[in-house]
ModelCIF file with pLDDT and N, C-alpha, C, O atoms, coordinates in Angstrom:
data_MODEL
#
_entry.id   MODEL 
#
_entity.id                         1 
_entity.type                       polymer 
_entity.pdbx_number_of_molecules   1 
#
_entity_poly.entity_id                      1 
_entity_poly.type                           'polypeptide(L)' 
_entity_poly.nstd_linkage                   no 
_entity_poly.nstd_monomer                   no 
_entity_poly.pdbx_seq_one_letter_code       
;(UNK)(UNK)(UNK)(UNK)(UNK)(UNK)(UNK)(UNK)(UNK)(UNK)(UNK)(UNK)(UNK)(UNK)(UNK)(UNK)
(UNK)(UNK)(UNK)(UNK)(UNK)(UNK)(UNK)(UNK)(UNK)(UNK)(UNK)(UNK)(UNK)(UNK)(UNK)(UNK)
(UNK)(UNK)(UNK)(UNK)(UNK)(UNK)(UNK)(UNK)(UNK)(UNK)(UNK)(UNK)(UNK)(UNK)(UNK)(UNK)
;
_entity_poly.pdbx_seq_one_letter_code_can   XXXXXXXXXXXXXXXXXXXXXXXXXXXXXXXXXXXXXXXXXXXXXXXX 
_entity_poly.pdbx_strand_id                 A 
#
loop_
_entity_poly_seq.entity_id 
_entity_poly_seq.num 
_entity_poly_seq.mon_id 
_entity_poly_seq.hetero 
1 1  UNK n 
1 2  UNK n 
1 3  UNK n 
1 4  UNK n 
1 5  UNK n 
1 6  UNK n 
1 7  UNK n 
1 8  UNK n 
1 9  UNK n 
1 10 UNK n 
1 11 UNK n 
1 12 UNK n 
1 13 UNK n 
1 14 UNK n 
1 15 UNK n 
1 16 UNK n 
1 17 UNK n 
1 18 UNK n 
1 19 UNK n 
1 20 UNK n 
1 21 UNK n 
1 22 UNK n 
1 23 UNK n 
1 24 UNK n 
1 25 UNK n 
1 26 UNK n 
1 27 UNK n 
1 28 UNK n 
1 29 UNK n 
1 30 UNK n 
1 31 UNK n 
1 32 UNK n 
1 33 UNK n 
1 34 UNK n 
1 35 UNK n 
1 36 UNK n 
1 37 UNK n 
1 38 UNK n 
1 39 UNK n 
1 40 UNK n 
1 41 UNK n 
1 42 UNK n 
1 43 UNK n 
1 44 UNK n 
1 45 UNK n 
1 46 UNK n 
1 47 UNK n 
1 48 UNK n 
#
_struct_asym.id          A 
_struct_asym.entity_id   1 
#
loop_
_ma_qa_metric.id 
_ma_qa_metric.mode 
_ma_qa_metric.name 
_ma_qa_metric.software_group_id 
_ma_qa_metric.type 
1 global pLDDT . pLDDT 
2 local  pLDDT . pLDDT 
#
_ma_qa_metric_global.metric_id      1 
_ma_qa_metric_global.metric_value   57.04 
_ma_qa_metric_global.model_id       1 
_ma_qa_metric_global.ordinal_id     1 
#
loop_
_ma_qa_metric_local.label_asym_id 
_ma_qa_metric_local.label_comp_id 
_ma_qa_metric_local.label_seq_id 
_ma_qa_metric_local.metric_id 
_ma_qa_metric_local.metric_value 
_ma_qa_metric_local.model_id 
_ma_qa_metric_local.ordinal_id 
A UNK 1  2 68.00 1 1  
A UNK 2  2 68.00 1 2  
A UNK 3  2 70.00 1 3  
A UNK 4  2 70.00 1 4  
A UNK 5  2 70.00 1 5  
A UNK 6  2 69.00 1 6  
A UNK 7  2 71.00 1 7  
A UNK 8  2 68.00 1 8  
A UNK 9  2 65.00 1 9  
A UNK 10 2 64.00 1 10 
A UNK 11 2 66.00 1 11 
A UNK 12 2 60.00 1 12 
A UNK 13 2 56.00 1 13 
A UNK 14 2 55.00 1 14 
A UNK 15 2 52.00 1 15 
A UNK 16 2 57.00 1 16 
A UNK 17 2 55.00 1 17 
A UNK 18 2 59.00 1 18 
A UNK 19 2 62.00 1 19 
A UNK 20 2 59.00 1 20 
A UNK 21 2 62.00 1 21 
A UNK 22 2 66.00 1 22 
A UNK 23 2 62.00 1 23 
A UNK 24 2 58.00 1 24 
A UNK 25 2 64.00 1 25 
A UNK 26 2 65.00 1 26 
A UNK 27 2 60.00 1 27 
A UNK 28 2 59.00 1 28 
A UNK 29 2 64.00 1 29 
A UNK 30 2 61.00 1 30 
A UNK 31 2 55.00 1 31 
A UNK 32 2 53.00 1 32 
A UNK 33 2 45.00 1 33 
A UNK 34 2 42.00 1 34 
A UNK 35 2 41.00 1 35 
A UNK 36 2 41.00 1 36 
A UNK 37 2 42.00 1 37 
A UNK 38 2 44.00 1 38 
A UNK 39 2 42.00 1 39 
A UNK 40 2 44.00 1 40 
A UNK 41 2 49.00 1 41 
A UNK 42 2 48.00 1 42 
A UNK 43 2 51.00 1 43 
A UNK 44 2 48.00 1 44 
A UNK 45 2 50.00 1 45 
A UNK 46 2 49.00 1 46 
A UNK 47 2 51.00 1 47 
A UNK 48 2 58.00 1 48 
#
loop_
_atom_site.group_PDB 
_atom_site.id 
_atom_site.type_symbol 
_atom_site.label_atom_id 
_atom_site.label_alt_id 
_atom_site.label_comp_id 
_atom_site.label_asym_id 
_atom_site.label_entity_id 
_atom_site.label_seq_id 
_atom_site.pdbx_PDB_ins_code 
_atom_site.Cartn_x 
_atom_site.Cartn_y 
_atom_site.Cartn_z 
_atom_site.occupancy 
_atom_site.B_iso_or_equiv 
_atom_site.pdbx_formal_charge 
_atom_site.auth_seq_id 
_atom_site.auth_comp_id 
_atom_site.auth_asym_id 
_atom_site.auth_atom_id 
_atom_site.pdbx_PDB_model_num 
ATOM 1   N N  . UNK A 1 1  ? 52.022 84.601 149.100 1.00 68.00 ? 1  UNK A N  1 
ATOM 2   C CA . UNK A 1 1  ? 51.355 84.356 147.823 1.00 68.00 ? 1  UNK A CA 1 
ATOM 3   C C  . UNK A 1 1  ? 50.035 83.623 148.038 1.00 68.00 ? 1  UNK A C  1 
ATOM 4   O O  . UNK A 1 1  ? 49.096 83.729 147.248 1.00 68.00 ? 1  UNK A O  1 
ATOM 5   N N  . UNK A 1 2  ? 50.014 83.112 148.793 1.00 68.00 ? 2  UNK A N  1 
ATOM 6   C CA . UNK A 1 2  ? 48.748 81.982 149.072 1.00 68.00 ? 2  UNK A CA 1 
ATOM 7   C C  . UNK A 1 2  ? 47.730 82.970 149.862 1.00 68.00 ? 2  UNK A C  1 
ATOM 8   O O  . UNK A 1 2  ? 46.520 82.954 149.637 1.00 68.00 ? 2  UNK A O  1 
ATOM 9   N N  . UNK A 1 3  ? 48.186 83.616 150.571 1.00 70.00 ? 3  UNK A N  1 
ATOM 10  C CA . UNK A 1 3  ? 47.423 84.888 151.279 1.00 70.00 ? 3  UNK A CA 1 
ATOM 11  C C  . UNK A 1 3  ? 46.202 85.716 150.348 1.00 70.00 ? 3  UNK A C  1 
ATOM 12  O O  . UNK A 1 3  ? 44.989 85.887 150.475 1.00 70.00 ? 3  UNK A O  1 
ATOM 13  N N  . UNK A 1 4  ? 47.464 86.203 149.146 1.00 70.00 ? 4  UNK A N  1 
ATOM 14  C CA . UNK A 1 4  ? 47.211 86.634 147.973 1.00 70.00 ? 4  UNK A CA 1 
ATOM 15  C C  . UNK A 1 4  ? 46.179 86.075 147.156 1.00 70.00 ? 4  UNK A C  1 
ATOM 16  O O  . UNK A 1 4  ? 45.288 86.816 146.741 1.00 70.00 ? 4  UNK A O  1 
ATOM 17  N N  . UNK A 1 5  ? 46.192 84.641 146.824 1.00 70.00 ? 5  UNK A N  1 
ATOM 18  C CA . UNK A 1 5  ? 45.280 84.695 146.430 1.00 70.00 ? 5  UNK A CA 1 
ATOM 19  C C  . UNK A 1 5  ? 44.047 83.700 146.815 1.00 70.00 ? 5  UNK A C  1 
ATOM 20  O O  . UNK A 1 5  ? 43.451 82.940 146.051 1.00 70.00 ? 5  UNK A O  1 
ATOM 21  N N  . UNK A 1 6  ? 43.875 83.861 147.893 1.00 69.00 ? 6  UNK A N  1 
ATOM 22  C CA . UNK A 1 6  ? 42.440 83.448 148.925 1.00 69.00 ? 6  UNK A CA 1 
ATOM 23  C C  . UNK A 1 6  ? 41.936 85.239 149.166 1.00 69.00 ? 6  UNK A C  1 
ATOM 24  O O  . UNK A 1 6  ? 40.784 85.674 149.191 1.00 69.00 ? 6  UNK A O  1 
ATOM 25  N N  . UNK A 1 7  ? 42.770 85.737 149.264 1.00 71.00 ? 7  UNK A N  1 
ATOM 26  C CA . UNK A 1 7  ? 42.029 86.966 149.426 1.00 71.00 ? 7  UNK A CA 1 
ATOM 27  C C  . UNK A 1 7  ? 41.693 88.114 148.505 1.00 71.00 ? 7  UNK A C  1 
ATOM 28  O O  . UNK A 1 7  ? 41.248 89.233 148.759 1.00 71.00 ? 7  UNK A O  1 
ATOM 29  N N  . UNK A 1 8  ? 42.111 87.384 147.071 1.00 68.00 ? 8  UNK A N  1 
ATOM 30  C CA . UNK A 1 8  ? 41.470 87.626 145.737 1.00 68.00 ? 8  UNK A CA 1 
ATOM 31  C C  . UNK A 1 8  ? 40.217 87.264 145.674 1.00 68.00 ? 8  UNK A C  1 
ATOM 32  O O  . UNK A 1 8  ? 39.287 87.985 145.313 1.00 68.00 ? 8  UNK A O  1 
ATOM 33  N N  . UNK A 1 9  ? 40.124 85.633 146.179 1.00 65.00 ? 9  UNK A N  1 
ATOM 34  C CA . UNK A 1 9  ? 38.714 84.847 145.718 1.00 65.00 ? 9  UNK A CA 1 
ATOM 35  C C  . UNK A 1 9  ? 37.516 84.896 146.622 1.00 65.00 ? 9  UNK A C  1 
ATOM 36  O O  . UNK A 1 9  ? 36.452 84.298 146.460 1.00 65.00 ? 9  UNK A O  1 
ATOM 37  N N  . UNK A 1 10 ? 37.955 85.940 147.886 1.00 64.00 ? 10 UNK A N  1 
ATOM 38  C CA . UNK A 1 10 ? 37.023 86.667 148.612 1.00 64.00 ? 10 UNK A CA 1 
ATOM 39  C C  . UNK A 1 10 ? 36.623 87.870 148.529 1.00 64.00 ? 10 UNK A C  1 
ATOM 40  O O  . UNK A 1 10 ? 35.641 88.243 149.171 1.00 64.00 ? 10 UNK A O  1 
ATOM 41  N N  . UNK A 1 11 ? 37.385 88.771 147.641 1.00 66.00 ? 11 UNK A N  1 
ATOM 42  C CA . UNK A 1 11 ? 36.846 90.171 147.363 1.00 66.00 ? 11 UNK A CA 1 
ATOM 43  C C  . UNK A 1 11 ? 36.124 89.274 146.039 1.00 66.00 ? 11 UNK A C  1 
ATOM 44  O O  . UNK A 1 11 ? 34.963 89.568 145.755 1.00 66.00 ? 11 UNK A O  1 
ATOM 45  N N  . UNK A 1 12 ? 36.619 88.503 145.473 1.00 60.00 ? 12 UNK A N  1 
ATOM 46  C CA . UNK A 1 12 ? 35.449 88.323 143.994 1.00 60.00 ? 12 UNK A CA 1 
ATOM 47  C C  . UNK A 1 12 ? 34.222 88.034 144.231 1.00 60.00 ? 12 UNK A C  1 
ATOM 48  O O  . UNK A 1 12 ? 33.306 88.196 143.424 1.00 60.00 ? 12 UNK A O  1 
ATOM 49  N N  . UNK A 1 13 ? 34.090 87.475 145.633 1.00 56.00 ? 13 UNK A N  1 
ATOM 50  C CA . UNK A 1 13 ? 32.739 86.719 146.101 1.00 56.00 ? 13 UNK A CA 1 
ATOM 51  C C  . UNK A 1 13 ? 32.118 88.279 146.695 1.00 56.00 ? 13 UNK A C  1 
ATOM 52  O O  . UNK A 1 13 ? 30.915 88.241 146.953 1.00 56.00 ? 13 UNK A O  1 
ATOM 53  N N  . UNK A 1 14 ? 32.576 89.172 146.853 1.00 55.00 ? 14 UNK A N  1 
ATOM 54  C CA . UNK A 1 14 ? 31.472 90.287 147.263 1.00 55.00 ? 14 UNK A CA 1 
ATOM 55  C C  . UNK A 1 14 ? 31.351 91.556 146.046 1.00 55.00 ? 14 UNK A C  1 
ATOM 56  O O  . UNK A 1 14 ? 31.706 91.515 144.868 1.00 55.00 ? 14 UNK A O  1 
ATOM 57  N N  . UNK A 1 15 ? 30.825 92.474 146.681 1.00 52.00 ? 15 UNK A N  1 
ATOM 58  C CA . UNK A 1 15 ? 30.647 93.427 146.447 1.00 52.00 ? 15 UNK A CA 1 
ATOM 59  C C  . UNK A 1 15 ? 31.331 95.004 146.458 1.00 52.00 ? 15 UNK A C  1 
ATOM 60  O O  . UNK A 1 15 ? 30.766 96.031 146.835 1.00 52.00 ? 15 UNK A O  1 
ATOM 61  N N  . UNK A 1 16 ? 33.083 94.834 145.785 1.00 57.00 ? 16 UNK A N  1 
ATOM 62  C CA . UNK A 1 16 ? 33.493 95.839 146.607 1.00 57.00 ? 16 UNK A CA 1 
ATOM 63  C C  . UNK A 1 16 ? 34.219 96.648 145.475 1.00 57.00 ? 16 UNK A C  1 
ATOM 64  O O  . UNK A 1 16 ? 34.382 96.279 144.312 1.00 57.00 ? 16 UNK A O  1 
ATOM 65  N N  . UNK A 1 17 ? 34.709 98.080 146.174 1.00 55.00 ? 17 UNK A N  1 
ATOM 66  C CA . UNK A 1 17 ? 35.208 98.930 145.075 1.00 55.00 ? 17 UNK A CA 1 
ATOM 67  C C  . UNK A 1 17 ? 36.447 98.367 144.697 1.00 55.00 ? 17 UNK A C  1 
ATOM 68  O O  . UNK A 1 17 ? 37.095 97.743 145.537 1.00 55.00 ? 17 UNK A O  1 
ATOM 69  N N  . UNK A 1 18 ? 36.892 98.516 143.454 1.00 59.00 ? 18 UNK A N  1 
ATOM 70  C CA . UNK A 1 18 ? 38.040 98.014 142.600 1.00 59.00 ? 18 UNK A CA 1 
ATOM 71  C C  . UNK A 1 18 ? 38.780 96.905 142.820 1.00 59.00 ? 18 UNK A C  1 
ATOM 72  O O  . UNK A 1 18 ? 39.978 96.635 142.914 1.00 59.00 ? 18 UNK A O  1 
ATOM 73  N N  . UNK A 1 19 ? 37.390 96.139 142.897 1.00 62.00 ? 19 UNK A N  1 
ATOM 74  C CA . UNK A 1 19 ? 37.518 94.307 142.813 1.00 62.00 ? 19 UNK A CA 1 
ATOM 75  C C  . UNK A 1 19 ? 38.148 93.668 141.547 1.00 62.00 ? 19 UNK A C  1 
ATOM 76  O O  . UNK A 1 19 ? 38.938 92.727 141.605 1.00 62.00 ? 19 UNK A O  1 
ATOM 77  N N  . UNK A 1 20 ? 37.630 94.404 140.117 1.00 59.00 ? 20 UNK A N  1 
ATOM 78  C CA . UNK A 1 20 ? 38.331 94.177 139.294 1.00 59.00 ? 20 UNK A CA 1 
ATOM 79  C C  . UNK A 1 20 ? 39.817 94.265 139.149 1.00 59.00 ? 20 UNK A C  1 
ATOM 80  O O  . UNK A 1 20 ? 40.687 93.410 138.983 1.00 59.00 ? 20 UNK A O  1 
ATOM 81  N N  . UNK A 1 21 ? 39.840 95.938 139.298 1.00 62.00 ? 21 UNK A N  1 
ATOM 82  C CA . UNK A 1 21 ? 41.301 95.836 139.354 1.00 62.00 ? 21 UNK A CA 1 
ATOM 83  C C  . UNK A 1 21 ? 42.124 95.133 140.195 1.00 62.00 ? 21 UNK A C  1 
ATOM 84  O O  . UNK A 1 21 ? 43.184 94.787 139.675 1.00 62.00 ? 21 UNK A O  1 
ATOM 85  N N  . UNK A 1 22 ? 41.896 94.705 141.744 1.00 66.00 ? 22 UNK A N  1 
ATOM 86  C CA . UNK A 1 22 ? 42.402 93.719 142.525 1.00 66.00 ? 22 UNK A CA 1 
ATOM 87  C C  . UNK A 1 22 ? 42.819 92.454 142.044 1.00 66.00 ? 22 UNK A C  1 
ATOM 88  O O  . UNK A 1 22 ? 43.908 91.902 142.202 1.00 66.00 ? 22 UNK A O  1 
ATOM 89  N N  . UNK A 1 23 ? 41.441 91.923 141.212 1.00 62.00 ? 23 UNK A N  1 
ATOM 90  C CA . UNK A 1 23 ? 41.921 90.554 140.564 1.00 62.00 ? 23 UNK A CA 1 
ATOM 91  C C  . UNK A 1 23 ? 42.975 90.984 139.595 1.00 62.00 ? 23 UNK A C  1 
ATOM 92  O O  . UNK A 1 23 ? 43.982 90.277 139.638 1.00 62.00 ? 23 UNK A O  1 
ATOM 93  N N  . UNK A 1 24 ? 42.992 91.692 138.971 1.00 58.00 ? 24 UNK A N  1 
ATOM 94  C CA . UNK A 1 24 ? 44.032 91.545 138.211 1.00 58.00 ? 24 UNK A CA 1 
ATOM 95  C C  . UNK A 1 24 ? 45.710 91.850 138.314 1.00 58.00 ? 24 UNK A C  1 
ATOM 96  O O  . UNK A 1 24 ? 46.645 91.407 137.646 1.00 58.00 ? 24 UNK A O  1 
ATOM 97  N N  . UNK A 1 25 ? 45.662 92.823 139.470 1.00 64.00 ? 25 UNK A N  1 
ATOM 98  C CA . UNK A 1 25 ? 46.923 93.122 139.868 1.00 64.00 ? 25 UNK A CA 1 
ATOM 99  C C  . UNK A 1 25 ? 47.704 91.533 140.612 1.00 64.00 ? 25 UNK A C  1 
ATOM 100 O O  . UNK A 1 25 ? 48.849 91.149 140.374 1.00 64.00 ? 25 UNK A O  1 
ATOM 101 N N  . UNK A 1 26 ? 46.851 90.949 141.383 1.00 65.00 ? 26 UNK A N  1 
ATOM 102 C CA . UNK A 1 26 ? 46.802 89.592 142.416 1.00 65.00 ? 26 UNK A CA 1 
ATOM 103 C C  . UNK A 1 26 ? 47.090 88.707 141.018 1.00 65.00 ? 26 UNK A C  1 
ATOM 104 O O  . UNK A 1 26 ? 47.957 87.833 140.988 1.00 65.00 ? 26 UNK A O  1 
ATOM 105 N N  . UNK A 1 27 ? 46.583 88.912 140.322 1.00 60.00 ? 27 UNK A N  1 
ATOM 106 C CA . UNK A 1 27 ? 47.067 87.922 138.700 1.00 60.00 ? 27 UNK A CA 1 
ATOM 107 C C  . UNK A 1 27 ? 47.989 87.620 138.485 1.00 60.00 ? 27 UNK A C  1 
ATOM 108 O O  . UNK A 1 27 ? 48.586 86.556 138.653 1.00 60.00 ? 27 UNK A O  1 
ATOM 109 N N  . UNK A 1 28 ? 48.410 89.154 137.796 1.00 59.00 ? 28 UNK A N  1 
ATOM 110 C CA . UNK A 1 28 ? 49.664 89.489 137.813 1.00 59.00 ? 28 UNK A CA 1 
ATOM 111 C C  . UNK A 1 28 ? 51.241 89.061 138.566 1.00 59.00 ? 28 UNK A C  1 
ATOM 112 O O  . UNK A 1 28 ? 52.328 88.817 138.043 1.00 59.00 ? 28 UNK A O  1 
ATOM 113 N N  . UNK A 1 29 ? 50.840 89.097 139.898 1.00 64.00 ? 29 UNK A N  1 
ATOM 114 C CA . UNK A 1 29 ? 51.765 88.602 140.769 1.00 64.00 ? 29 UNK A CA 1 
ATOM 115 C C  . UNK A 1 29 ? 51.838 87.257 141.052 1.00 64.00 ? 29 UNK A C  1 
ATOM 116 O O  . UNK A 1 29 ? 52.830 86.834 141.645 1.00 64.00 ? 29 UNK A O  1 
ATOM 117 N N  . UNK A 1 30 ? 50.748 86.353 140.650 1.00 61.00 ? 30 UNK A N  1 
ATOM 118 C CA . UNK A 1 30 ? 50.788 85.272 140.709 1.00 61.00 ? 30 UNK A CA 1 
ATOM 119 C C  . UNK A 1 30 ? 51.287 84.493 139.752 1.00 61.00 ? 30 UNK A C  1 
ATOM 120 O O  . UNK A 1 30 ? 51.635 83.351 140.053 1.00 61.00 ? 30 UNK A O  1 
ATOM 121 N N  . UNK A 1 31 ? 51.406 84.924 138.529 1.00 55.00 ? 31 UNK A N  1 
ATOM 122 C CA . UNK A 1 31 ? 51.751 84.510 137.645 1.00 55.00 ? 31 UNK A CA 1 
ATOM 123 C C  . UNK A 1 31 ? 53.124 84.845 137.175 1.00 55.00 ? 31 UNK A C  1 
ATOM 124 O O  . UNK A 1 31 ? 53.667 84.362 136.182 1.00 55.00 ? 31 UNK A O  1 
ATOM 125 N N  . UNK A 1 32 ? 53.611 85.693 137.965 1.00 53.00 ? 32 UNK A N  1 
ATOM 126 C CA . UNK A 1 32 ? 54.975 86.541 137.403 1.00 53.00 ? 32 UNK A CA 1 
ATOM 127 C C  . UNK A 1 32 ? 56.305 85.635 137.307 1.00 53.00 ? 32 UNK A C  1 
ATOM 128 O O  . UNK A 1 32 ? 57.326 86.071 136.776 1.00 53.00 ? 32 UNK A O  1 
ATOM 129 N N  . UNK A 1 33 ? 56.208 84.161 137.936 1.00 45.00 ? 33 UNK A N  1 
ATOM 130 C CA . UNK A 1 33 ? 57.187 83.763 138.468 1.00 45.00 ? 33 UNK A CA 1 
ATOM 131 C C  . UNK A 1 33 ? 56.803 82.121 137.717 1.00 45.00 ? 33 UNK A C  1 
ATOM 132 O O  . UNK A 1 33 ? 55.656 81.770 137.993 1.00 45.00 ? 33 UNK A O  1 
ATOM 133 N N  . UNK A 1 34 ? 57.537 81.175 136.894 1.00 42.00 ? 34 UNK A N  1 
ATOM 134 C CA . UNK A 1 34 ? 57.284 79.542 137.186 1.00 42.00 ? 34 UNK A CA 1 
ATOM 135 C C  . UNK A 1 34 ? 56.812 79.627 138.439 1.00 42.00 ? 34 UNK A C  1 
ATOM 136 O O  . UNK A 1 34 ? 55.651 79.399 138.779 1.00 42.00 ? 34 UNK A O  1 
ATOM 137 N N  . UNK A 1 35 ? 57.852 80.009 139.240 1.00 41.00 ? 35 UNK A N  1 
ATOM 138 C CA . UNK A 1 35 ? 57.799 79.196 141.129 1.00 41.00 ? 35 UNK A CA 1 
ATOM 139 C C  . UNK A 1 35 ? 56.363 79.524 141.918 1.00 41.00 ? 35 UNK A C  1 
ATOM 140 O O  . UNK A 1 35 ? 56.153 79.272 143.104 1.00 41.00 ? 35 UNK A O  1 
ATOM 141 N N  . UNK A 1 36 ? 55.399 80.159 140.968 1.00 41.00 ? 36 UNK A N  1 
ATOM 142 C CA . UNK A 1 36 ? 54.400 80.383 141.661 1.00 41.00 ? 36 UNK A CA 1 
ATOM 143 C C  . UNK A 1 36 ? 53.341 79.728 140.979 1.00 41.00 ? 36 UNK A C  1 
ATOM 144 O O  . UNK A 1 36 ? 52.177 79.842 141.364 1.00 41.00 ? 36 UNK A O  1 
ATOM 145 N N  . UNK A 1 37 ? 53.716 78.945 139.840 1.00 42.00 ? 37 UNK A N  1 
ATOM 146 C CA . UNK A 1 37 ? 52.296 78.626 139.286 1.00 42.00 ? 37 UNK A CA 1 
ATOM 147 C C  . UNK A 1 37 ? 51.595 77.185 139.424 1.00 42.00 ? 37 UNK A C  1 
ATOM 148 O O  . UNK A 1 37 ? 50.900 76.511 138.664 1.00 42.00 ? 37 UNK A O  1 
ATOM 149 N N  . UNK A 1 38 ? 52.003 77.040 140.519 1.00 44.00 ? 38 UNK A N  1 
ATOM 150 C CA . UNK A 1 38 ? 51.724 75.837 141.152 1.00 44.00 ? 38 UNK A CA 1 
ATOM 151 C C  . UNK A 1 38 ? 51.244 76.372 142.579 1.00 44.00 ? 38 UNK A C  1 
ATOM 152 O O  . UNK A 1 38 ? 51.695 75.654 143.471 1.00 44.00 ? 38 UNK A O  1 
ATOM 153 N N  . UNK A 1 39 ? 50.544 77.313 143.000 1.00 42.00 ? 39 UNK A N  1 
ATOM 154 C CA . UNK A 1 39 ? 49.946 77.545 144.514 1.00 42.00 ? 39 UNK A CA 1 
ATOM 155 C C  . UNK A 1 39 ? 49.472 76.688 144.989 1.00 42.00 ? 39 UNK A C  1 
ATOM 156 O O  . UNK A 1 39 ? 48.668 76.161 144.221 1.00 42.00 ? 39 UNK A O  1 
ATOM 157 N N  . UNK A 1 40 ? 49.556 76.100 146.163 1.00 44.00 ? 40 UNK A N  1 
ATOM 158 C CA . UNK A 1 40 ? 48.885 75.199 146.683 1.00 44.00 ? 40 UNK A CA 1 
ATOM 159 C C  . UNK A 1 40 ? 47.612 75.752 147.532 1.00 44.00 ? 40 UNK A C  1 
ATOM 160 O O  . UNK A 1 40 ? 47.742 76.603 148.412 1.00 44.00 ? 40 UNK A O  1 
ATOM 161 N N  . UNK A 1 41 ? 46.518 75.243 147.211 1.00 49.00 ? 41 UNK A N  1 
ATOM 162 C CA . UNK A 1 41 ? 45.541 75.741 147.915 1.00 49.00 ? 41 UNK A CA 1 
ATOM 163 C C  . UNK A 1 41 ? 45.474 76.026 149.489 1.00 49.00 ? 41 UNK A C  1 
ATOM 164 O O  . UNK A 1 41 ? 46.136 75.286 150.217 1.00 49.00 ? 41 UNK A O  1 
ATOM 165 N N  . UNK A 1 42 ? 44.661 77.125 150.098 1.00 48.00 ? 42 UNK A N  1 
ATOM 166 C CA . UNK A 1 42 ? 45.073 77.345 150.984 1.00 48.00 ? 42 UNK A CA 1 
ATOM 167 C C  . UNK A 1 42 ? 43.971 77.406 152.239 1.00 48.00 ? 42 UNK A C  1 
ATOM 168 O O  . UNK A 1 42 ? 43.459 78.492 151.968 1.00 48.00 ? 42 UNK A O  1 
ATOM 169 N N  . UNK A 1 43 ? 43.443 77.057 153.146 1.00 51.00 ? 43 UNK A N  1 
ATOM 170 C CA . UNK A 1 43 ? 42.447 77.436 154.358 1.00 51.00 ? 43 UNK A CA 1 
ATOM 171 C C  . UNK A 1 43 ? 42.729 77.536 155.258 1.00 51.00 ? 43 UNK A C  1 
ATOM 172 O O  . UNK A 1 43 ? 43.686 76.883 155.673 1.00 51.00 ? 43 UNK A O  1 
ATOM 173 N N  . UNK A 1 44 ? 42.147 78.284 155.936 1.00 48.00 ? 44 UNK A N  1 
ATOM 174 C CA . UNK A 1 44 ? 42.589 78.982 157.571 1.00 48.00 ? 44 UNK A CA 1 
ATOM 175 C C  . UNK A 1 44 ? 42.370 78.157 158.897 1.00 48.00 ? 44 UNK A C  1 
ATOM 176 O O  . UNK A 1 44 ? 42.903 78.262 160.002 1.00 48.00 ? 44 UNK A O  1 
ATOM 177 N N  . UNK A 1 45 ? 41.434 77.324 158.426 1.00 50.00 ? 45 UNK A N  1 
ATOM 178 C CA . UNK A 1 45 ? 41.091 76.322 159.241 1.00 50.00 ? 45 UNK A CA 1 
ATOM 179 C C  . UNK A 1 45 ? 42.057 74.942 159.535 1.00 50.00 ? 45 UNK A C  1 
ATOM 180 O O  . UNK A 1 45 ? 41.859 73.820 159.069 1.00 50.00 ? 45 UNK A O  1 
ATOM 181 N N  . UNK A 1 46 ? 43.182 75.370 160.467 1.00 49.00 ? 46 UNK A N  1 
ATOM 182 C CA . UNK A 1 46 ? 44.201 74.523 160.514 1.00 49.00 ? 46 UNK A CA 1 
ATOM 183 C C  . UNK A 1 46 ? 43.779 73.206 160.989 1.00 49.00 ? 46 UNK A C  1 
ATOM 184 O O  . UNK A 1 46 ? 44.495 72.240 160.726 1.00 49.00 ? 46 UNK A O  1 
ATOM 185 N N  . UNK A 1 47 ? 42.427 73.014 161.828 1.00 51.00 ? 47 UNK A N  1 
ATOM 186 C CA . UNK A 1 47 ? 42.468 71.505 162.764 1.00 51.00 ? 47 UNK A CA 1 
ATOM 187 C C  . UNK A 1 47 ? 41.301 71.006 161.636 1.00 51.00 ? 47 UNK A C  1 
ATOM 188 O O  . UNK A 1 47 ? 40.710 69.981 161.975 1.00 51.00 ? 47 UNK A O  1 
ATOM 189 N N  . UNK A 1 48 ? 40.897 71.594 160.349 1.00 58.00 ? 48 UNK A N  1 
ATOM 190 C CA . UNK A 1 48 ? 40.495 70.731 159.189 1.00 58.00 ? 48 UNK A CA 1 
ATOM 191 C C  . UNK A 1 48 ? 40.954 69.237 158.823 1.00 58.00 ? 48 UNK A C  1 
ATOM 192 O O  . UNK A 1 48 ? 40.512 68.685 157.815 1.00 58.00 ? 48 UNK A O  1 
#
């Protein structure tokens, strides 16, 4: 889920085909559940 949506908020930052619909399907799934609506933010940069 956290995958999900960092890699929502990087297709939003470009330029790409069916970015819209992406965000919204990634919405969708994020929201589908209580147990998800608390994501904890997420970066790749583990020695941050």
């Amino acid at each position: 889920v956290e995958a999900l949506k960092m890699a929502n908020e990087a297709i939003k930052s470009g330029n790409y085909h069916y970015a819209i619909e992406f965000e919204i399907l990634s919405s969708k799934i994020l929201n589908a559940k209580k147990h998800f609506e608390e994501i904890p933010y997420y970066n790749k940069d583990i020695l941050k």
